[in-house]
C-alpha atoms as a PDB file:
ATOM      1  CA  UNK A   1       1.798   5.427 -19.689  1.00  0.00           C
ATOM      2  CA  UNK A   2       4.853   4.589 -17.615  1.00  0.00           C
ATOM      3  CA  UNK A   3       4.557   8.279 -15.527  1.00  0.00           C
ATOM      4  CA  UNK A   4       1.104   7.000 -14.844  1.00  0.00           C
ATOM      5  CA  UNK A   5       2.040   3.897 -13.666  1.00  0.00           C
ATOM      6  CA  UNK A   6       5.164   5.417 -11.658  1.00  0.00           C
ATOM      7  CA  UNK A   7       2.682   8.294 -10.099  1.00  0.00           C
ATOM      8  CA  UNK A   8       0.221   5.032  -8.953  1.00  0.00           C
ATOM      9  CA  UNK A   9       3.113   2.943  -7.864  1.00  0.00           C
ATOM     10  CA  UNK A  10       4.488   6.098  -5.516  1.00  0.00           C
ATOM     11  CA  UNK A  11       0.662   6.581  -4.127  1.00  0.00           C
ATOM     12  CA  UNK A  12       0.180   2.982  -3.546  1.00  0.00           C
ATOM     13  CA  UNK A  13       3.810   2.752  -1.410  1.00  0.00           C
ATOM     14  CA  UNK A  14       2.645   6.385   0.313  1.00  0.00           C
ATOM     15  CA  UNK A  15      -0.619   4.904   1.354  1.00  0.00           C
ATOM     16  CA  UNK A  16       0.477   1.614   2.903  1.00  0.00           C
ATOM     17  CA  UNK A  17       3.143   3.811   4.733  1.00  0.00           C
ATOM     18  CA  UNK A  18      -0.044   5.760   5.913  1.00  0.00           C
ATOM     19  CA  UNK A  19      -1.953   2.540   6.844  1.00  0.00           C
ATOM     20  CA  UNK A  20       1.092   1.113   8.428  1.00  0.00           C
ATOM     21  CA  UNK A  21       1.822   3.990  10.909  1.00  0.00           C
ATOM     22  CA  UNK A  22      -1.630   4.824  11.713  1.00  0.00           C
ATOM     23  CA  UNK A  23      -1.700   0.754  12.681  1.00  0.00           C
ATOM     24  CA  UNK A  24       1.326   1.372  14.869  1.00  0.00           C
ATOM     25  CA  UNK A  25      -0.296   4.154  16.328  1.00  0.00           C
ATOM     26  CA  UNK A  26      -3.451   2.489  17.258  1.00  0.00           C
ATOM     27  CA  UNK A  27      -1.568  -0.233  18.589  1.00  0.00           C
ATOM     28  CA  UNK A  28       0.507   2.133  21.047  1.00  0.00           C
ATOM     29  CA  UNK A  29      -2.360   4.010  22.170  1.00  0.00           C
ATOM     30  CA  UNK A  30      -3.957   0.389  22.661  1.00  0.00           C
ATOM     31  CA  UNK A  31      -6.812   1.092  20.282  1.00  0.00           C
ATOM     32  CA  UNK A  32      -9.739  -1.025  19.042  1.00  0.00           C
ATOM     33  CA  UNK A  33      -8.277  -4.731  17.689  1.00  0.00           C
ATOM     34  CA  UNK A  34     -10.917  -4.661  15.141  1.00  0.00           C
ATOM     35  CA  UNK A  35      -9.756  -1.128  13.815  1.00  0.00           C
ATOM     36  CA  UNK A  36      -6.477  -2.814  14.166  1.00  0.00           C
ATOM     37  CA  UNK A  37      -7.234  -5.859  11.696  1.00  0.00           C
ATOM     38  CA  UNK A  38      -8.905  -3.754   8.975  1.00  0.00           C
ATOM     39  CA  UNK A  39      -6.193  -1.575   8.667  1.00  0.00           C
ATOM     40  CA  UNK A  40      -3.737  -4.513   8.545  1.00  0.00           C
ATOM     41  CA  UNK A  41      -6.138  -5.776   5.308  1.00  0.00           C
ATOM     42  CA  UNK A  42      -5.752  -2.276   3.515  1.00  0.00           C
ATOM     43  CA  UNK A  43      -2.319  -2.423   3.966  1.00  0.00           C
ATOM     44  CA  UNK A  44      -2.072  -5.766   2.388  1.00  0.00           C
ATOM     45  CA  UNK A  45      -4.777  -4.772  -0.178  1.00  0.00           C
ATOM     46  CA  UNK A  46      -2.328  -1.448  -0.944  1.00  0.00           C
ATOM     47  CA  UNK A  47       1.002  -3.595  -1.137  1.00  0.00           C
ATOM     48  CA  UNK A  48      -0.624  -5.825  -3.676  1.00  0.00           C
ATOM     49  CA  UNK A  49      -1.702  -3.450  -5.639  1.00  0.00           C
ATOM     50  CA  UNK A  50       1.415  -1.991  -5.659  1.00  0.00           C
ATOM     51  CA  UNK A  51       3.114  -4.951  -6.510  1.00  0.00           C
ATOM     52  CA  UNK A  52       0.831  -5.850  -9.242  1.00  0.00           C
ATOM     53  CA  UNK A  53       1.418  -2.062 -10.969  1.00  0.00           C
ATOM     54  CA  UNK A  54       4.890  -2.781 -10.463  1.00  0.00           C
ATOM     55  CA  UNK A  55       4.816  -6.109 -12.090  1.00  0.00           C
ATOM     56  CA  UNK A  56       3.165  -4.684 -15.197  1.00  0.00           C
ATOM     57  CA  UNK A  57       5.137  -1.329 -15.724  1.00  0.00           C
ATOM     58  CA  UNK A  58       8.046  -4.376 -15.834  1.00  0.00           C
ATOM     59  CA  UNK A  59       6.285  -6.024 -18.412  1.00  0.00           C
ATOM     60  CA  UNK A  60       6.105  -2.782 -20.102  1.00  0.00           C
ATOM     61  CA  UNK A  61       9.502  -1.425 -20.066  1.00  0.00           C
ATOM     62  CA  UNK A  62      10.987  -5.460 -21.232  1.00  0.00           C
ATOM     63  CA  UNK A  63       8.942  -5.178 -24.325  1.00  0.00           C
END
């Protein structure tokens, strides 16, 4: 259980990397601001959900 929740946690963190550079991308190339916003939502969809595996792989290794 806790090398599924570490392989989850790792794709979670690689994705918002993936969001977050493809935002600054858009934003140096001047791209669409509604393109712009959505991926600044999946990257704080992605970090939460990251945080909220992290929080219970915690609560799993204290017990």
């Amino acid at each position: 259980m806790h090398a599924v929740l570490t392989v989850l946690i790792g794709l979670m963190m690689l994705g918002t990397l993936g969001v977050l550079v493809a935002g600054m991308v858009g934003m140096v190339r001047g791209g669409d601001p509604q393109r712009s916003n959505q991926l600044m939502r999946w990257r704080v969809i992605l970090q939460g959900a990251a945080l909220v595996l992290l929080a219970i792989m915690m609560s799993l290794l204290r017990s």
